[in-house]
PDB file of N, CA and C in Angstrom:
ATOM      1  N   UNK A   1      42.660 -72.088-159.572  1.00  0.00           N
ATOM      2  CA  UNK A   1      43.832 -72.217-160.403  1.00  0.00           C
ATOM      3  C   UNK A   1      45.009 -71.582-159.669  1.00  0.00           C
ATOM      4  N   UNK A   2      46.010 -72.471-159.433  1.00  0.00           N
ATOM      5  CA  UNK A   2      46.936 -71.950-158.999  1.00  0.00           C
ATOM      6  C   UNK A   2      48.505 -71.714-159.657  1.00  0.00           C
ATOM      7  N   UNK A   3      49.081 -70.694-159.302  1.00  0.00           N
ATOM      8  CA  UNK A   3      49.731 -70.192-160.158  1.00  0.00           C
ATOM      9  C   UNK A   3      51.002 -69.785-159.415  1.00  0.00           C
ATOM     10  N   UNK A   4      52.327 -70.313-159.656  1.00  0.00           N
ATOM     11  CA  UNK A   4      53.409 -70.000-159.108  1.00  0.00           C
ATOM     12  C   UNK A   4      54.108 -68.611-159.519  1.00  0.00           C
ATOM     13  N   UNK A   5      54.655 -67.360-158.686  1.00  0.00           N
ATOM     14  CA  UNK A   5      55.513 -66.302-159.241  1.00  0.00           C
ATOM     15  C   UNK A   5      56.176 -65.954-158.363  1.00  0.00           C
ATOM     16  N   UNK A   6      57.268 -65.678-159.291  1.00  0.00           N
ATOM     17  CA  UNK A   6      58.600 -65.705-158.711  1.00  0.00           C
ATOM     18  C   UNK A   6      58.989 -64.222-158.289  1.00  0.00           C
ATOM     19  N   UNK A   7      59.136 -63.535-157.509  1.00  0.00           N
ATOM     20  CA  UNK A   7      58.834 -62.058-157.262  1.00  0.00           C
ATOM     21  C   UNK A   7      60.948 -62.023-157.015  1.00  0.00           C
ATOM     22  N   UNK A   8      61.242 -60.675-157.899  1.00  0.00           N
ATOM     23  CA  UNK A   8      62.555 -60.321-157.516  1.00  0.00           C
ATOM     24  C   UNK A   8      62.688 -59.322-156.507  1.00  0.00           C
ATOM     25  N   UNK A   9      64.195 -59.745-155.886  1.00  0.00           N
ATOM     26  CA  UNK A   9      64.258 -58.904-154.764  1.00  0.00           C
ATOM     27  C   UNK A   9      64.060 -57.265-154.860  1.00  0.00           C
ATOM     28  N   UNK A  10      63.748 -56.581-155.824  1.00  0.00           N
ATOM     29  CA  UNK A  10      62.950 -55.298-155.662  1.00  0.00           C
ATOM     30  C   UNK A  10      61.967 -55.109-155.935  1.00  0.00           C
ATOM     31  N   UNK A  11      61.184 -56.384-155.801  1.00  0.00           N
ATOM     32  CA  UNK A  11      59.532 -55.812-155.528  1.00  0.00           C
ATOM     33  C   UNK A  11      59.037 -57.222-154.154  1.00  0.00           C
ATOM     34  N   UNK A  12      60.169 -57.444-153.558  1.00  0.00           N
ATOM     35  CA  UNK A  12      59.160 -57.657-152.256  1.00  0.00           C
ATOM     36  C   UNK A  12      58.834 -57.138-151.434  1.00  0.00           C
ATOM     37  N   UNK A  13      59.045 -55.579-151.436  1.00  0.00           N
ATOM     38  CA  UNK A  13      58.709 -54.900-150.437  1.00  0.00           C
ATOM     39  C   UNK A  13      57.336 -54.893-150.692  1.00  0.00           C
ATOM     40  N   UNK A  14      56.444 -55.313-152.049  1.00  0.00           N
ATOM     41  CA  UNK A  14      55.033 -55.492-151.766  1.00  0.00           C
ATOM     42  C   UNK A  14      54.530 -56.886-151.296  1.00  0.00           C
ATOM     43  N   UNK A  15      55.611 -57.746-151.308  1.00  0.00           N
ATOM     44  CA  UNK A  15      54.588 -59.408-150.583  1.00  0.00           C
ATOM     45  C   UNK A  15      55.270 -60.088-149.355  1.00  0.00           C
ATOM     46  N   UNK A  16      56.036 -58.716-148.266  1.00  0.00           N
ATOM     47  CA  UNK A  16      56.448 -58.588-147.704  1.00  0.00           C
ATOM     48  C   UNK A  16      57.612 -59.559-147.189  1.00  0.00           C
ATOM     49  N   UNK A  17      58.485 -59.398-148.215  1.00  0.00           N
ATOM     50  CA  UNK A  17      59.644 -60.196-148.342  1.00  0.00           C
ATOM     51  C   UNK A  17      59.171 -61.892-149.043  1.00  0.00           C
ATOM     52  N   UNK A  18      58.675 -62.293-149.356  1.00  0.00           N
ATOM     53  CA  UNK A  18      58.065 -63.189-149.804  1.00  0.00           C
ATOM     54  C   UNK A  18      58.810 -63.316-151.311  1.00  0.00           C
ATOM     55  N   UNK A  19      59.659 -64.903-151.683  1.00  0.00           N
ATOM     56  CA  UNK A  19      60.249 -64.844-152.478  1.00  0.00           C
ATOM     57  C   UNK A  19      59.512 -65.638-153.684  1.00  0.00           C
ATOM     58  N   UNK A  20      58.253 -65.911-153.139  1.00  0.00           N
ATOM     59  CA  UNK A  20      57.431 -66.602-154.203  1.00  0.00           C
ATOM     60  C   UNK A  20      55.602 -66.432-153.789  1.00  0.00           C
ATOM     61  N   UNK A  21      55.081 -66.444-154.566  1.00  0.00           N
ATOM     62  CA  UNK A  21      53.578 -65.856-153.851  1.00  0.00           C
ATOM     63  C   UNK A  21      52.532 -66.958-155.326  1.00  0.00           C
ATOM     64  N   UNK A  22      51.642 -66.938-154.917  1.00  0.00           N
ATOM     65  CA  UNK A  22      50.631 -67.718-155.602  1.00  0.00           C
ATOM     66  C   UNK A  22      49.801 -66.332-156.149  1.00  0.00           C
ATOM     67  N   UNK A  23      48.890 -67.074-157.257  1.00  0.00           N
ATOM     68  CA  UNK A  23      48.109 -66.199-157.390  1.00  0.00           C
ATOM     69  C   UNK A  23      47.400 -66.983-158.732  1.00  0.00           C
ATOM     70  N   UNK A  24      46.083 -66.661-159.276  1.00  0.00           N
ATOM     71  CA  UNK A  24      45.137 -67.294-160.069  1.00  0.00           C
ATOM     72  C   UNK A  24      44.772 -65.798-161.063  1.00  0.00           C
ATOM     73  N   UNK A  25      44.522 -66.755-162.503  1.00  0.00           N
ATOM     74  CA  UNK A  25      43.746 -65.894-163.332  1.00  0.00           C
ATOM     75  C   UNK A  25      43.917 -66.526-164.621  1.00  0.00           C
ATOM     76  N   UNK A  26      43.412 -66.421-165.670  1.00  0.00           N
ATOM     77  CA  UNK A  26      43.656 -66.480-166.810  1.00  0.00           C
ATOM     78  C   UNK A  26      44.396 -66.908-167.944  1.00  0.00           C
ATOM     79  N   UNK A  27      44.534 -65.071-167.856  1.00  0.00           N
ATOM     80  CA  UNK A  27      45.282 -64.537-168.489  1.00  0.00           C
ATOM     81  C   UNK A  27      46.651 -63.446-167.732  1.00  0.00           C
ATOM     82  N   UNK A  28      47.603 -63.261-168.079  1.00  0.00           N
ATOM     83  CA  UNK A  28      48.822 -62.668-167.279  1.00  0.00           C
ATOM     84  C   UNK A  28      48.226 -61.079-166.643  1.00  0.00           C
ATOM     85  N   UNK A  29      47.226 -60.468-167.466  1.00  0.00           N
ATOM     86  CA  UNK A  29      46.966 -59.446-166.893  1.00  0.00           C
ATOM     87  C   UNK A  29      45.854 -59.334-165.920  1.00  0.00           C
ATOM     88  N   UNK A  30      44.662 -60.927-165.459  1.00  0.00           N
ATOM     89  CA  UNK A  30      43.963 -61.003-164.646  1.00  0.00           C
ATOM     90  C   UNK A  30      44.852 -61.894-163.252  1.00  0.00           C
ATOM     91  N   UNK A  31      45.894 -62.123-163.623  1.00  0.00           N
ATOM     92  CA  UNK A  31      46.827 -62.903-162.836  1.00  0.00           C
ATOM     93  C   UNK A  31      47.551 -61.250-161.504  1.00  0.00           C
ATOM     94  N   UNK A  32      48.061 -60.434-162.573  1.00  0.00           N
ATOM     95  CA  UNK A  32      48.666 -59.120-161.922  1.00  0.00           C
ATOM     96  C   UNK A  32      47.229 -58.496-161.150  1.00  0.00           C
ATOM     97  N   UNK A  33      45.669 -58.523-161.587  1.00  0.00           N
ATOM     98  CA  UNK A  33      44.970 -57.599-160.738  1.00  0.00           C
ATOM     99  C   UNK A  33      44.707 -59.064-159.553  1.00  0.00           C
ATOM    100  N   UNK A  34      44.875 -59.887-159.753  1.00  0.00           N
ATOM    101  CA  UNK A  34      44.689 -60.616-158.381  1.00  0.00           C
ATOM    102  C   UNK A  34      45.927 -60.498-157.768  1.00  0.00           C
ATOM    103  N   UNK A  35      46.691 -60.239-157.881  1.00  0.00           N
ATOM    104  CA  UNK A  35      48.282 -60.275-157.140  1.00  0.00           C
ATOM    105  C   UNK A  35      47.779 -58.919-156.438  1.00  0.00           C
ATOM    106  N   UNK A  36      47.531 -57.648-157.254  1.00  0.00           N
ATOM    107  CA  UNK A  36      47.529 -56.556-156.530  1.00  0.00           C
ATOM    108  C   UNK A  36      46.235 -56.634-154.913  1.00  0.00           C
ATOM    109  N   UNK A  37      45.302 -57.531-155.504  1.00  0.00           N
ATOM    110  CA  UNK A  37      44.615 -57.760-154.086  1.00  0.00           C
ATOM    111  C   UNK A  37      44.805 -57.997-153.081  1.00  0.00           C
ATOM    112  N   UNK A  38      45.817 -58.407-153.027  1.00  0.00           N
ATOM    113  CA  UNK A  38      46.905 -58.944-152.220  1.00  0.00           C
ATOM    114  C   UNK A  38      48.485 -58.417-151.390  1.00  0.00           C
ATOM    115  N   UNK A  39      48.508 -57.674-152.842  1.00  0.00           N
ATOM    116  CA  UNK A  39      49.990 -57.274-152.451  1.00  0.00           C
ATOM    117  C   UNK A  39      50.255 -55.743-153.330  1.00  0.00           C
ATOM    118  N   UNK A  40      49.023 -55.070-152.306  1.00  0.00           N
ATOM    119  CA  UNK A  40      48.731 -53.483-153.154  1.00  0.00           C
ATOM    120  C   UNK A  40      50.698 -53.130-153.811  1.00  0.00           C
ATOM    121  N   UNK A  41      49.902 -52.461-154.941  1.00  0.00           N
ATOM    122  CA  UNK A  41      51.190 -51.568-155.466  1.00  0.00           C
ATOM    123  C   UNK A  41      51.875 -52.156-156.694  1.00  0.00           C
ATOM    124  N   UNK A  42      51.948 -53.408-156.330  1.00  0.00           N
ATOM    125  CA  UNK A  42      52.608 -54.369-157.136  1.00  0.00           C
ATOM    126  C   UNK A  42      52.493 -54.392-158.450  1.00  0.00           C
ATOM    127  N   UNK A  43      51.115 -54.097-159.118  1.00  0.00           N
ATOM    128  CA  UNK A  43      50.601 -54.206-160.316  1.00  0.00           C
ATOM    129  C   UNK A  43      51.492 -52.898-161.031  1.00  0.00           C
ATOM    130  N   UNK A  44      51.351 -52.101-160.438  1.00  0.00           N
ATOM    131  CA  UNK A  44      51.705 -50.523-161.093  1.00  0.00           C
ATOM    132  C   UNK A  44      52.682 -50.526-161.362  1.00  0.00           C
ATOM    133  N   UNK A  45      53.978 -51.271-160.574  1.00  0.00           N
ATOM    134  CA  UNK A  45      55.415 -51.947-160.877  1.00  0.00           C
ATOM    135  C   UNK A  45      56.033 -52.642-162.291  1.00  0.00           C
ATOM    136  N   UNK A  46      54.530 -53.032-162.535  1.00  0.00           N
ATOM    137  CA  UNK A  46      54.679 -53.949-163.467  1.00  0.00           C
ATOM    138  C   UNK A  46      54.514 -53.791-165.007  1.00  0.00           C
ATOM    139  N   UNK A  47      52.754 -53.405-164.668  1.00  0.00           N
ATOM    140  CA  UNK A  47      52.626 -52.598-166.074  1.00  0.00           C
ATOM    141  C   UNK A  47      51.999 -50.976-166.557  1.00  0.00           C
ATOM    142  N   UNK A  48      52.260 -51.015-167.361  1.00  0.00           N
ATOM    143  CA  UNK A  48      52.390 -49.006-167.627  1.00  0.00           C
ATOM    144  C   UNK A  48      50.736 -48.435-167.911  1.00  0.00           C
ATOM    145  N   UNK A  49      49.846 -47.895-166.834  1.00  0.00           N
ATOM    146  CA  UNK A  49      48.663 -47.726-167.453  1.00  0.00           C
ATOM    147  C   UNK A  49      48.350 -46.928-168.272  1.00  0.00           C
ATOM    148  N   UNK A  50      49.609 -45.850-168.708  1.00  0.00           N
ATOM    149  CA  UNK A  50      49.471 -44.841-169.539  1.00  0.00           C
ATOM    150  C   UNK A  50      49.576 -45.765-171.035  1.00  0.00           C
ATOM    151  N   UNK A  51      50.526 -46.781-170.673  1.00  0.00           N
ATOM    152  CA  UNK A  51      50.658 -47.485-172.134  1.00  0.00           C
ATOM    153  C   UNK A  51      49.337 -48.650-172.424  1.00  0.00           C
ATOM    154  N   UNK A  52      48.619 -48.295-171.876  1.00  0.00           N
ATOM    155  CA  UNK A  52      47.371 -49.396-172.439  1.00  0.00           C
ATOM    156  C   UNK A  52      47.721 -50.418-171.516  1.00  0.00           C
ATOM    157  N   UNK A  53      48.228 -50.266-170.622  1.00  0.00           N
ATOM    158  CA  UNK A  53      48.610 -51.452-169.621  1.00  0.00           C
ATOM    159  C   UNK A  53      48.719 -52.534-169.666  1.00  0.00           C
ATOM    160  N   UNK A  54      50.257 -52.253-170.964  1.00  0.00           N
ATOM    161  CA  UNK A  54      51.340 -53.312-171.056  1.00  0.00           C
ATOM    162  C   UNK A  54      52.523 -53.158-170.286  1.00  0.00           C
ATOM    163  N   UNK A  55      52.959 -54.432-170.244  1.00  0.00           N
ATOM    164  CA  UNK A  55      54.078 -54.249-169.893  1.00  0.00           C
ATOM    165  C   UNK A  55      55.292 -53.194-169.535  1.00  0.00           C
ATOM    166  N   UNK A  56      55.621 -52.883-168.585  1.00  0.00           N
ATOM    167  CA  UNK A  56      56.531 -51.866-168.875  1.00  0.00           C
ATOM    168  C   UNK A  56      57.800 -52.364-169.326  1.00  0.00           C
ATOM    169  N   UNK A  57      57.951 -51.125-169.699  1.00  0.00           N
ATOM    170  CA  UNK A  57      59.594 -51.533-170.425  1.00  0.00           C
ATOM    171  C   UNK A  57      60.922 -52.454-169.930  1.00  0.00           C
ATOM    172  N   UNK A  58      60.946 -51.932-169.153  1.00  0.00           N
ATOM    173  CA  UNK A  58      62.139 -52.719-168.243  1.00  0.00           C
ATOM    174  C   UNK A  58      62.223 -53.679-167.344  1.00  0.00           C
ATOM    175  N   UNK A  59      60.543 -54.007-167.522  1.00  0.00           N
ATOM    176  CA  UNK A  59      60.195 -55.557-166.617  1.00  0.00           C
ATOM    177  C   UNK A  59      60.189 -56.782-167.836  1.00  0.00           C
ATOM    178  N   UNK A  60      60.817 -57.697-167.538  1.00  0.00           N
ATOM    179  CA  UNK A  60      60.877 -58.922-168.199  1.00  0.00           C
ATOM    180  C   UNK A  60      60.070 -59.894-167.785  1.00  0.00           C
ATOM    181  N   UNK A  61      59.298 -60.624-168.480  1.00  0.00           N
ATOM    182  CA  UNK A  61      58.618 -61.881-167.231  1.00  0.00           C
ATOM    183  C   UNK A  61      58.201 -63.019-168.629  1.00  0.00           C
ATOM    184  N   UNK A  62      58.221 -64.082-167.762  1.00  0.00           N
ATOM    185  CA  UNK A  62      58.580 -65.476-168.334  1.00  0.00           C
ATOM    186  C   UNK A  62      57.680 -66.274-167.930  1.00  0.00           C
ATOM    187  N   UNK A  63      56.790 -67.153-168.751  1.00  0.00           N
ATOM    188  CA  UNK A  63      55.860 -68.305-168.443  1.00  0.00           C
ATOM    189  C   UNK A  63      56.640 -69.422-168.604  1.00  0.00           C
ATOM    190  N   UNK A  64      56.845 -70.157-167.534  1.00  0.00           N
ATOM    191  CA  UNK A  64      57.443 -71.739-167.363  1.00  0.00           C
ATOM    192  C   UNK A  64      58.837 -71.277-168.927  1.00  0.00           C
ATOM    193  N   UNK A  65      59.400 -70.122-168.364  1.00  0.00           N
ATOM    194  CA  UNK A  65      60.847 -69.744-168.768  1.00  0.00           C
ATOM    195  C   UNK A  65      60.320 -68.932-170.273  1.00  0.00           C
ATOM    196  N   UNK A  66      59.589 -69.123-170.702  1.00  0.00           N
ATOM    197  CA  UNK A  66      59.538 -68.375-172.115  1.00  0.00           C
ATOM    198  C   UNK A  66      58.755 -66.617-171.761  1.00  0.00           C
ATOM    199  N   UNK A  67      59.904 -65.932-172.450  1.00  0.00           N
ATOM    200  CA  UNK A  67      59.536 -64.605-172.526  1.00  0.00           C
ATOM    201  C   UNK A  67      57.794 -64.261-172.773  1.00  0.00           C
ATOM    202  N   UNK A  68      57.080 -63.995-172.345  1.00  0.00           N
ATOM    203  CA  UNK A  68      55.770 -63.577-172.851  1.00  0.00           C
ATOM    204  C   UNK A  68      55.881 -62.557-173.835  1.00  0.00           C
ATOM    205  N   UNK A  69      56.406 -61.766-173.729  1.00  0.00           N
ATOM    206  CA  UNK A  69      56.717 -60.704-175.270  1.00  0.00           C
ATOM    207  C   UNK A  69      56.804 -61.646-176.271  1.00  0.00           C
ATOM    208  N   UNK A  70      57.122 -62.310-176.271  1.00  0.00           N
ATOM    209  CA  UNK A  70      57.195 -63.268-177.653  1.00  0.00           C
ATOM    210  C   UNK A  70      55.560 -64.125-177.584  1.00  0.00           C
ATOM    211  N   UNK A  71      54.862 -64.219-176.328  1.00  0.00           N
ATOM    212  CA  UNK A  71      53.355 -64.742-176.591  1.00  0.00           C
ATOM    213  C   UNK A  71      52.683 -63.547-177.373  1.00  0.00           C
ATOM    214  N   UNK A  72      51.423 -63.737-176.256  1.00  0.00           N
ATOM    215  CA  UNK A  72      50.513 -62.384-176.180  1.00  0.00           C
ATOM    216  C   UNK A  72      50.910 -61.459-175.468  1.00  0.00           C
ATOM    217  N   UNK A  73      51.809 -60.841-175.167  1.00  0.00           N
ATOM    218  CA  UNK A  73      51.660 -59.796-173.866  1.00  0.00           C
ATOM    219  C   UNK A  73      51.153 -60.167-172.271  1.00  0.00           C
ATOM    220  N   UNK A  74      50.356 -58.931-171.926  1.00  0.00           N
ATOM    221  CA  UNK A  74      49.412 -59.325-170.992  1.00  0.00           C
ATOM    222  C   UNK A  74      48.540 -60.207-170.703  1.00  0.00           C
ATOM    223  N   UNK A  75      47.833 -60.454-172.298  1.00  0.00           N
ATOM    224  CA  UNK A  75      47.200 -61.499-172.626  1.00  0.00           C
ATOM    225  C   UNK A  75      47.334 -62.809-172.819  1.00  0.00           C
ATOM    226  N   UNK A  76      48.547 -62.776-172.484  1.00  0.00           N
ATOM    227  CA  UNK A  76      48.952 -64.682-172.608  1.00  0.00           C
ATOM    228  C   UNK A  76      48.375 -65.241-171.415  1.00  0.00           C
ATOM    229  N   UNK A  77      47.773 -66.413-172.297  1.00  0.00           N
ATOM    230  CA  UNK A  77      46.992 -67.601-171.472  1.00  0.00           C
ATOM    231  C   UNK A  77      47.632 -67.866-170.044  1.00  0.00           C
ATOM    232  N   UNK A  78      47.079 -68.369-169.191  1.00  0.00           N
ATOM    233  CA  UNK A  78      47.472 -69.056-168.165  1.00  0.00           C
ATOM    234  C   UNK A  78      47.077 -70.536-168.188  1.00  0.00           C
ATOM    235  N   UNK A  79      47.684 -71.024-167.348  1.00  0.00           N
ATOM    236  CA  UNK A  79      46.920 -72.380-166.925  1.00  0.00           C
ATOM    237  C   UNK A  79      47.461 -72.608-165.225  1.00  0.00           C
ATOM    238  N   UNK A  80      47.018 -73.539-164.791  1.00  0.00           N
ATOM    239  CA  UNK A  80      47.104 -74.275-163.536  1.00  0.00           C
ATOM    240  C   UNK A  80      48.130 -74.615-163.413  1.00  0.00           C
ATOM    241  N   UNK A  81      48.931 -74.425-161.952  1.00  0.00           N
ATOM    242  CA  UNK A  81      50.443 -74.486-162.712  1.00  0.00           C
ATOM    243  C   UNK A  81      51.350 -74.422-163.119  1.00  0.00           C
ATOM    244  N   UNK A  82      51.176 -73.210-163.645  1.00  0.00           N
ATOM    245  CA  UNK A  82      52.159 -72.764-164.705  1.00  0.00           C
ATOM    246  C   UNK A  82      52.971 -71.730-163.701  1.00  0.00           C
ATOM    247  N   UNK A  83      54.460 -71.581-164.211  1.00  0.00           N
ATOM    248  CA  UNK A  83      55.038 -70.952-163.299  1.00  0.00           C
ATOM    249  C   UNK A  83      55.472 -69.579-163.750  1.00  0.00           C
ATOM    250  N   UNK A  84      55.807 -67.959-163.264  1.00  0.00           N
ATOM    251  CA  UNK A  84      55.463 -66.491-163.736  1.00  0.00           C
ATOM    252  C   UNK A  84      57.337 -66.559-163.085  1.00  0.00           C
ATOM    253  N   UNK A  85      58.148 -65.925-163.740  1.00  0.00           N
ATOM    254  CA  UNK A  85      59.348 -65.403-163.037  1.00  0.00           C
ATOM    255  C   UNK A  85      59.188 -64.108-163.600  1.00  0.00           C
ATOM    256  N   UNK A  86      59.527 -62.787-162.887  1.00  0.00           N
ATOM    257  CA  UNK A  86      59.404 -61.356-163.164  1.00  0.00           C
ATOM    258  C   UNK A  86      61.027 -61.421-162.681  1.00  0.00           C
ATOM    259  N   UNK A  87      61.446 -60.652-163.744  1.00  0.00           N
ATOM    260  CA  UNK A  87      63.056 -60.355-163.885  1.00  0.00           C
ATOM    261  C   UNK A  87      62.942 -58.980-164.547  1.00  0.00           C
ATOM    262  N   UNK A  88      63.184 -57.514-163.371  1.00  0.00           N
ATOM    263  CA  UNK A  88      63.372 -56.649-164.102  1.00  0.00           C
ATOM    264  C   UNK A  88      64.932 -56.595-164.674  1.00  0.00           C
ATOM    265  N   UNK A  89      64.738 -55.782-165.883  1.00  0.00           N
ATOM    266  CA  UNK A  89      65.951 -55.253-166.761  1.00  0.00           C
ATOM    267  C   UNK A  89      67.383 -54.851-165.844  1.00  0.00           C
ATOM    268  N   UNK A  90      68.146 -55.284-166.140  1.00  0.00           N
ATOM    269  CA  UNK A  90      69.348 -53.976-164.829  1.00  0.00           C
ATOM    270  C   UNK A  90      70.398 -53.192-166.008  1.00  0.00           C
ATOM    271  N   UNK A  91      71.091 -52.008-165.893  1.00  0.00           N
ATOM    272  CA  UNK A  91      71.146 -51.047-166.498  1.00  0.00           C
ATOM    273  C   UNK A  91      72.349 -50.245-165.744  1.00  0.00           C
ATOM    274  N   UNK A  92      73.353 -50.331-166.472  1.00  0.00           N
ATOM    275  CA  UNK A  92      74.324 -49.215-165.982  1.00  0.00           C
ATOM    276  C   UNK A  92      76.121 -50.026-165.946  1.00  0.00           C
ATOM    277  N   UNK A  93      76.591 -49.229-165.527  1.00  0.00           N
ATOM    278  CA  UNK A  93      77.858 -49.344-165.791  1.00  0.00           C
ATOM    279  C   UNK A  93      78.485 -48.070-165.967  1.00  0.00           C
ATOM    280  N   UNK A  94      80.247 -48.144-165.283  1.00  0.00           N
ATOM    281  CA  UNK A  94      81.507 -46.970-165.432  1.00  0.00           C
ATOM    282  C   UNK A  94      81.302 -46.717-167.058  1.00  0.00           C
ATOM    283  N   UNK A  95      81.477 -44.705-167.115  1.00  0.00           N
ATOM    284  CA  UNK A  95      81.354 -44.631-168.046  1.00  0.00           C
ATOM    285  C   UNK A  95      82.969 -44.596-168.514  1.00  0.00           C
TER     286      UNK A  95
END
């Protein structure tokens, strides 16, 4: 099963500049431990293991454009295919 994701420019320093990477699984959270096989570090970026290893806060990510927070979480289905964009949060501005 193959699986398109879209990696933003502050986390390719794990798929070594690589602006799109494949990867197979499931479900979104057997999708991230095969990515990390690959592209150590990456997973920990992503989701919080202190929080039951969801999502972290300030990472956004999208199945074929729809927010997964609005699926299952981690647990949203995969299929063959299907395409992952990770868009972390950005934050700040003159006070």
């Amino acid at each position: 099963m193959a699986i398109e994701v879209r990696i933003p420019t502050i986390l390719r320093q794990y798929t070594d500049g690589q602006k799109a990477v494949e990867g197979s699984g499931d479900t979104l959270a057997n999708l991230f431990a095969d990515l990390e096989t690959r592209h150590t570090g990456i997973r920990a970026r992503l989701v919080d293991a202190d929080n039951g290893d969801q999502l972290r806060r300030f990472v956004n990510v999208y199945l074929n454009d729809e927010d997964v927070r609005f699926l299952d979480g981690v647990e949203t289905k995969l299929s063959d295919g299907d395409s992952i964009t990770i868009l972390p949060a950005v934050a700040g501005g003159a006070a």
